[in-house]
C-alpha atoms as a PDB file:
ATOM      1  CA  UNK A   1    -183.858  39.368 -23.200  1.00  0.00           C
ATOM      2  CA  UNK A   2    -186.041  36.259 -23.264  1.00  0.00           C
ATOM      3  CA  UNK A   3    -187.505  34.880 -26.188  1.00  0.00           C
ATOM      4  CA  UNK A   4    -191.200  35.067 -24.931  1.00  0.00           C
ATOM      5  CA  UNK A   5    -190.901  38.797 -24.332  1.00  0.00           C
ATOM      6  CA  UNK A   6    -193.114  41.685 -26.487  1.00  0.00           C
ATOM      7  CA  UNK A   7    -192.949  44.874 -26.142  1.00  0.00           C
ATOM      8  CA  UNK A   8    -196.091  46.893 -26.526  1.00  0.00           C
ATOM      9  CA  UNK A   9    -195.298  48.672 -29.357  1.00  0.00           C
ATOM     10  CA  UNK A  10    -194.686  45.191 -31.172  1.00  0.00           C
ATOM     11  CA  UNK A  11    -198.038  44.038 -29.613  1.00  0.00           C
ATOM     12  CA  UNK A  12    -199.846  47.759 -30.858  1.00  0.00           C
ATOM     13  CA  UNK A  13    -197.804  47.272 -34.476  1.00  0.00           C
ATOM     14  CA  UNK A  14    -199.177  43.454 -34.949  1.00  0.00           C
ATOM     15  CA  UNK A  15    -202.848  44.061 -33.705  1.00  0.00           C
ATOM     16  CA  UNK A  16    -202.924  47.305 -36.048  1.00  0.00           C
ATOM     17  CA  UNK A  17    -201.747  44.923 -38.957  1.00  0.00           C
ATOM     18  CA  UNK A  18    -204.019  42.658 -37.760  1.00  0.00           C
ATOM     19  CA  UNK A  19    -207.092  44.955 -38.107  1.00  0.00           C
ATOM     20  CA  UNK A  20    -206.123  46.861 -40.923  1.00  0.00           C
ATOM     21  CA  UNK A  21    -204.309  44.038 -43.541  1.00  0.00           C
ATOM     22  CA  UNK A  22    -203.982  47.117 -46.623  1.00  0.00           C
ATOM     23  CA  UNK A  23    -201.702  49.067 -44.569  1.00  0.00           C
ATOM     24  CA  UNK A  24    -198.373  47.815 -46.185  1.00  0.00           C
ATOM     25  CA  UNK A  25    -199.609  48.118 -49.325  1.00  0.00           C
ATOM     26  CA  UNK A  26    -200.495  51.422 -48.573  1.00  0.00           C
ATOM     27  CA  UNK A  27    -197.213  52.541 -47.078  1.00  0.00           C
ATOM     28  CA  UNK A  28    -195.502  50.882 -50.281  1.00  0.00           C
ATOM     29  CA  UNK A  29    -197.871  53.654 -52.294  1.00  0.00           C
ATOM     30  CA  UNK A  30    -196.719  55.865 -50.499  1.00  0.00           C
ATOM     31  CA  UNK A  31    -193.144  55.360 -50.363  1.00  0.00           C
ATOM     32  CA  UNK A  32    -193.841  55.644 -54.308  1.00  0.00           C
ATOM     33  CA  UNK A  33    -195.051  59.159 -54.458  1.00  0.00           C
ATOM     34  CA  UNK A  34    -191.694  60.415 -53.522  1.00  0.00           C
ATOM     35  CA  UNK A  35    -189.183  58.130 -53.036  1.00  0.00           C
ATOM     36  CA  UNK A  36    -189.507  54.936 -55.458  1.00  0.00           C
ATOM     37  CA  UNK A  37    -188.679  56.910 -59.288  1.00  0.00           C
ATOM     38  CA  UNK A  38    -186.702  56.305 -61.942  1.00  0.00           C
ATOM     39  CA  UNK A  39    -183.303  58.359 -62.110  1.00  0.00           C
ATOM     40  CA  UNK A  40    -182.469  59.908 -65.330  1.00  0.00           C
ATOM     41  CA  UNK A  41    -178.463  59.981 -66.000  1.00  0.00           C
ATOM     42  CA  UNK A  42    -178.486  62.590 -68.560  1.00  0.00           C
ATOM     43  CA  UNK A  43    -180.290  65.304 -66.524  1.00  0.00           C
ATOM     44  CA  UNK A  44    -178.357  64.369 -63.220  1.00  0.00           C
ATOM     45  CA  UNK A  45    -175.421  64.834 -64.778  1.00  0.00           C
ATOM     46  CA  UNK A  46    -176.517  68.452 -66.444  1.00  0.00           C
ATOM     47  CA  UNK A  47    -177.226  69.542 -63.142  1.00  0.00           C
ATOM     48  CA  UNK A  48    -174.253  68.480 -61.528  1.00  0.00           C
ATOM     49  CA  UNK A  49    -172.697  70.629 -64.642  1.00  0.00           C
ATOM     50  CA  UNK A  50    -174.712  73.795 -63.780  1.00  0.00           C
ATOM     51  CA  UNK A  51    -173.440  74.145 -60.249  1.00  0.00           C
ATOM     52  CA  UNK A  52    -172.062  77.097 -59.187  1.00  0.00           C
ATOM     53  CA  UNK A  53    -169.184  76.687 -56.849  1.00  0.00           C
ATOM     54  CA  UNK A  54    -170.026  77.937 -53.170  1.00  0.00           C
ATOM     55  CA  UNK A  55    -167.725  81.017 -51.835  1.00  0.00           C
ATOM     56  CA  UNK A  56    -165.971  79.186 -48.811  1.00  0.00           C
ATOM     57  CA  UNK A  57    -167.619  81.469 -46.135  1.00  0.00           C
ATOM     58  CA  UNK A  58    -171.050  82.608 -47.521  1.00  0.00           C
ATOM     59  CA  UNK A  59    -172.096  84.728 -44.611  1.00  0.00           C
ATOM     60  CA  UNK A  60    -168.965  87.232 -45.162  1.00  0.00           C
ATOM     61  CA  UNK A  61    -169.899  90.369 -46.632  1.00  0.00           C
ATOM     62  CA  UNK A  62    -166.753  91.498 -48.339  1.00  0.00           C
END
């Protein structure tokens, strides 16, 4: 591939960025609302505790 070459989506992707300079700070907030949080050990490890083991073929009837 040559080292001048850019695709359009690159071109679309760098003019958006270009108009609208928030919009990685807005993707980072919004990567926080459901993906960036804190783990907590103790209740991860209760839940893993409270599973209940699967039958091997759950469809079966009998």
């Amino acid at each position: 591939m040559a080292q001048h070459y850019e695709s359009d989506i690159t071109r679309f992707i760098n003019e958006y960025k270009t108009k609208h300079p928030d919009t990685e700070k807005r993707q980072l907030e919004g990567r926080a609302l459901l993906w960036d949080k804190q783990q907590d050990a103790e209740l991860l490890k209760q839940f893993k505790a409270a599973r209940v083991p699967q039958k091997p073929y759950v469809y079966q009837t009998n």
